[in-house]
Protein backbone atom coordinates (compact mmCIF):
# COMPACT_ATOMS: atom_id res chain seq x y z
CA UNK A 1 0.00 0.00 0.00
CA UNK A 2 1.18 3.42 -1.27
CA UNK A 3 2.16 5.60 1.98
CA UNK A 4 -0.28 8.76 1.55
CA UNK A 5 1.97 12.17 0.90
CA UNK A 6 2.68 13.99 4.23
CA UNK A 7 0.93 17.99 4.12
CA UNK A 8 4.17 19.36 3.46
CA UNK A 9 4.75 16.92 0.50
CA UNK A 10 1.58 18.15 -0.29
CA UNK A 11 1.92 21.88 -0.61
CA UNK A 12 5.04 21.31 -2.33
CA UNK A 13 3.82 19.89 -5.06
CA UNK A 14 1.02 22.35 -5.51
CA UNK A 15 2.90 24.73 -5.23
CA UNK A 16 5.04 23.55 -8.13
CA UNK A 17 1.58 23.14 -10.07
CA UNK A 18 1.00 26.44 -9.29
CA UNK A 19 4.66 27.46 -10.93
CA UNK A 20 4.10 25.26 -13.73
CA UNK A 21 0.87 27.15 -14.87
CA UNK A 22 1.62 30.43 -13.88
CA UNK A 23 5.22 30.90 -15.24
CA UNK A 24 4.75 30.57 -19.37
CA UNK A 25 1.91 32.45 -19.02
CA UNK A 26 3.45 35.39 -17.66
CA UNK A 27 6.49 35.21 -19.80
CA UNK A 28 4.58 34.61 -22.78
CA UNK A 29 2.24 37.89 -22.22
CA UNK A 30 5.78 39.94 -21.84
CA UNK A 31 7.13 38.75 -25.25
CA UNK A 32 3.55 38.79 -26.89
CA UNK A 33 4.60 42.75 -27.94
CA UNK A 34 7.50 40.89 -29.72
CA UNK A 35 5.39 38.54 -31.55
CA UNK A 36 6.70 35.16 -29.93
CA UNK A 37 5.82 32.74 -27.12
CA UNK A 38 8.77 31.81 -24.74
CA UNK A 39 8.92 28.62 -25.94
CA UNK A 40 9.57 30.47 -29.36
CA UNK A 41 12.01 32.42 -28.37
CA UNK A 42 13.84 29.52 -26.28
CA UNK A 43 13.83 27.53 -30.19
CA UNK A 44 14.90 30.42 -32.11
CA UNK A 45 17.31 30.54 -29.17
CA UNK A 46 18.13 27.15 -29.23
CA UNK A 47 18.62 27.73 -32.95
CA UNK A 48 20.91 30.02 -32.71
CA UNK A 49 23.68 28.19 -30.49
CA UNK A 50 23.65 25.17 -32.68
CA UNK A 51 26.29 24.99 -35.46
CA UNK A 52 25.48 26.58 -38.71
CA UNK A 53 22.27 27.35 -36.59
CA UNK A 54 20.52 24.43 -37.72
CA UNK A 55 19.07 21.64 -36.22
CA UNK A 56 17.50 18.27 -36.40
CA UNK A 57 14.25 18.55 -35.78
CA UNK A 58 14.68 15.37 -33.37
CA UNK A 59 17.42 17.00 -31.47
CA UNK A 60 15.58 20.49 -31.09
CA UNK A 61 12.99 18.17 -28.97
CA UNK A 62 15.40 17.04 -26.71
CA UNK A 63 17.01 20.48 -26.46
CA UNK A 64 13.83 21.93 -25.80
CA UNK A 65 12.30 19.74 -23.97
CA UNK A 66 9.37 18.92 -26.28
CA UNK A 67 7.30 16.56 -27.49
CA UNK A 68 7.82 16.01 -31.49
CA UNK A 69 4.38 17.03 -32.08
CA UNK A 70 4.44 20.45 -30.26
CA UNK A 71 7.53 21.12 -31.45
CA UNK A 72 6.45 20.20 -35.33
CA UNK A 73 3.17 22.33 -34.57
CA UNK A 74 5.29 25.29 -33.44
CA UNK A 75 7.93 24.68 -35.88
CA UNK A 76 5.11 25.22 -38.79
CA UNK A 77 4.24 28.79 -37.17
CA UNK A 78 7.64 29.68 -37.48
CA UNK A 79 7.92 28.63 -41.07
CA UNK A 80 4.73 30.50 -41.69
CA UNK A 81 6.13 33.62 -40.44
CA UNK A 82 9.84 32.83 -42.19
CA UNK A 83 11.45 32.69 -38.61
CA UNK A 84 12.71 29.40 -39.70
CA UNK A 85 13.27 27.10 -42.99
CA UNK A 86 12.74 23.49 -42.39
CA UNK A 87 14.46 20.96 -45.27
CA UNK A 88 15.98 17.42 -45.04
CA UNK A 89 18.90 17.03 -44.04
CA UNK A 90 21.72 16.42 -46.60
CA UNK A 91 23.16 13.20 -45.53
CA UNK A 92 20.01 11.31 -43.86
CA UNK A 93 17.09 12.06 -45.85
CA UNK A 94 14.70 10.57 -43.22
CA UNK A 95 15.96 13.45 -41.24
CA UNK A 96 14.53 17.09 -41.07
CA UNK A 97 16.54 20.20 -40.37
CA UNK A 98 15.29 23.51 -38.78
CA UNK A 99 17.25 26.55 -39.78
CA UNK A 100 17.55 29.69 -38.13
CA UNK A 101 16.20 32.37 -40.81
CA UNK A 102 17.99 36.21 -40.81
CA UNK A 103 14.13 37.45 -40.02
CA UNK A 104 13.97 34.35 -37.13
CA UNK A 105 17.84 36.31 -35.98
CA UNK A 106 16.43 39.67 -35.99
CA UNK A 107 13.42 38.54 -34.08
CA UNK A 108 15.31 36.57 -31.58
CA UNK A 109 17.80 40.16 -30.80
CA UNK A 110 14.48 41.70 -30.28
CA UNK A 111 13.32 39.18 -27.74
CA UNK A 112 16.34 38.63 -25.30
CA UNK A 113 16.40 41.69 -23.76
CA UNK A 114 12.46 41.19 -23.04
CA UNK A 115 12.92 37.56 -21.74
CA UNK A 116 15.56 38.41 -19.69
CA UNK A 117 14.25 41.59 -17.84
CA UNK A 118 10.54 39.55 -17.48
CA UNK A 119 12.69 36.50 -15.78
CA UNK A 120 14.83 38.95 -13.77
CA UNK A 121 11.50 40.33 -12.28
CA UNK A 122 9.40 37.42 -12.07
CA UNK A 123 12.01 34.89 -11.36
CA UNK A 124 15.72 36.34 -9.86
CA UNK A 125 13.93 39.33 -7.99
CA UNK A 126 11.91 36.30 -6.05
CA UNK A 127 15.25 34.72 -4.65
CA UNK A 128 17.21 37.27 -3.88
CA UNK A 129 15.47 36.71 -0.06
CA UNK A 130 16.63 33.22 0.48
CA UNK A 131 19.72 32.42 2.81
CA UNK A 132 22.58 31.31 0.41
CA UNK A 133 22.30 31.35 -3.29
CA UNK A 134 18.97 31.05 -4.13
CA UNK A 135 19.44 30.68 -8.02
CA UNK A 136 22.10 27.75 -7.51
CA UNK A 137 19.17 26.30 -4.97
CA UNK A 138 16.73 26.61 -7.80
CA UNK A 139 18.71 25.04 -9.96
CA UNK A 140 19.89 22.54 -7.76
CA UNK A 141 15.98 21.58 -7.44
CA UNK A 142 15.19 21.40 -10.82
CA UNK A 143 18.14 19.32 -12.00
CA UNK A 144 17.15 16.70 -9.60
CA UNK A 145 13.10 16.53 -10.29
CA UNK A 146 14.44 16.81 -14.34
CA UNK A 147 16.64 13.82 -14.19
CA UNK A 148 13.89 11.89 -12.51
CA UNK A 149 11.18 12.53 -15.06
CA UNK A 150 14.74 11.78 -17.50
CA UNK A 151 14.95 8.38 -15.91
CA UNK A 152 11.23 7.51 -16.24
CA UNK A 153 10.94 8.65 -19.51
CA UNK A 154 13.77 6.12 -20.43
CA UNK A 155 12.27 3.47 -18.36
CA UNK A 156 8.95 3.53 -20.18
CA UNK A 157 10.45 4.13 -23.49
CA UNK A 158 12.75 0.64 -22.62
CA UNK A 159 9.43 -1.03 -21.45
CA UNK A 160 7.87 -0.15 -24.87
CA UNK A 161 10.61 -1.73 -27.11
CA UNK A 162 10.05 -4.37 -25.36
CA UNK A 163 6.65 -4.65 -26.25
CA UNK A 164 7.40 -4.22 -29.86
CA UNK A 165 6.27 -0.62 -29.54
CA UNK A 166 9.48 0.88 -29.41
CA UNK A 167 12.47 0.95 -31.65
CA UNK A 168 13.08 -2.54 -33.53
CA UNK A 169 16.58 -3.76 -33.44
CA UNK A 170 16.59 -4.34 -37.66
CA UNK A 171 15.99 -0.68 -38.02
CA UNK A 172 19.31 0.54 -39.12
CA UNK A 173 21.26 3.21 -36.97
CA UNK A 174 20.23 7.01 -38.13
CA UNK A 175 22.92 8.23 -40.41
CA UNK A 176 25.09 11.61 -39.02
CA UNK A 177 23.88 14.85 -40.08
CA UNK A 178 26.19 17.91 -40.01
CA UNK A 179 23.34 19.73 -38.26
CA UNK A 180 24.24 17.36 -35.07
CA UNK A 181 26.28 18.93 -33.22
CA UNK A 182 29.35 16.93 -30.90
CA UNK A 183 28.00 15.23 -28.13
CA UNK A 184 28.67 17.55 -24.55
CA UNK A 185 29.29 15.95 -21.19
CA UNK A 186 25.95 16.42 -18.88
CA UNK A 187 26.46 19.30 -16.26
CA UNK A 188 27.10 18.03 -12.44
CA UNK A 189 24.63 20.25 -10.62
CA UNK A 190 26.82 22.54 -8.52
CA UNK A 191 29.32 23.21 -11.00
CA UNK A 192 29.59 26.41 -13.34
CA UNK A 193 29.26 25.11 -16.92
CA UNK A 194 31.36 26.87 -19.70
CA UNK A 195 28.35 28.58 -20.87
CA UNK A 196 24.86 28.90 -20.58
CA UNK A 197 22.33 27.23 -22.79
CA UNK A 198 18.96 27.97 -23.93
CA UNK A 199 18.09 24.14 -23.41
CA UNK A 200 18.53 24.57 -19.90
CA UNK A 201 15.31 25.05 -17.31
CA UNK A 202 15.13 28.60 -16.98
CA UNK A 203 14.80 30.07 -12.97
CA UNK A 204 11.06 30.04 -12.19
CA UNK A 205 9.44 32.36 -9.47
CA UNK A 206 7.88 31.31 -6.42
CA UNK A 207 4.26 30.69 -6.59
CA UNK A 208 1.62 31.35 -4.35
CA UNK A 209 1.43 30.41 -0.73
CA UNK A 210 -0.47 27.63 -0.67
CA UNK A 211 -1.91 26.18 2.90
């Protein structure tokens, strides 16, 4: 029998709900002068660090954190609105590239400064009343629930293949695309990494008391 969560488990998770719902809608309405979502402007971003800022559509999911089909879905407004070019990619024509466009460049310049001052004031500002170093907390916090969810979503997709729902070991190994960029080690949390990366969790701010 499952032990029942404890209150403060409880609030806790709500209050991480809460985040969950509140946060993209609050940086989405400060970019929304811009034209762009945040999870636009963290693709474009994304985008724009890659090399030849292009991407596999596969590996902008994973960069992103998105499913394929709300990435494809956004990826099509983009195209609409010539932020990006998608085309197969020239050595694995089962692949599909997303390229950064000049307009999708100009658009993105427009956007940082926006998305940084809303998460400075909704996020950072939040923090700054914590003991220690609230943003290395925060990220702390996330890494660990993130590599959980990480580890589940590899156990199911394991438990799939081996339902014959998965990937079937006759299917030949993707071919390398010069959109892929070199594999990076994975960040320890407590470290400083070389350089940022729009893949990365942004800080979130605290959400409502909840008793």
């Amino acid at each position: 029998m499952t032990t029942p969560l404890t209150h403060p488990e409880r609030v806790a998770v709500a209050r991480l709900h809460a985040l969950l719902e509140l946060l993209p809608t609050a940086l989405d309405q400060r970019l929304a002068p811009l034209g762009v979502t945040s999870f636009e402007h963290t693709v474009l971003e994304t985008l724009a660090e890659s090399p030849e800022q292009r991407a596999r559509m596969s590996l902008l999911a994973r960069r992103t954190n998105a499913t394929r089909p709300r990435l494809s879905r956004v990826a099509a407004s983009l195209e609409r609105r010539g932020l990006i070019e998608r085309a197969p990619c020239e050595l694995d024509g089962r692949a599909t590239n997303a390229i950064l466009t000049a307009r999708g460049g100009e658009t993105l310049a427009r956007s940082r400064d926006a998305y940084a001052a809303a998460v400075r004031e909704l996020v950072l500002t939040g923090l700054t009343g914590l003991p220690g170093d609230g943003v290395a907390q925060l990220a702390t916090t996330s890494y660990a629930i993130l590599t959980s969810l990480d580890e589940r979503a590899a156990a199911d997709a394991g438990a799939a293949a081996g339902t014959g729902q998965g990937a079937c070991a006759a299917d030949p190994a993707p071919a390398a695309c010069a959109a892929d960029p070199a594999p990076t080690p994975k960040a320890v949390p407590g470290t400083s990494p070389a350089a940022a990366c729009a893949a990365d969790p942004v800080a979130v701010p605290a959400a409502p008391t909840v008793r």
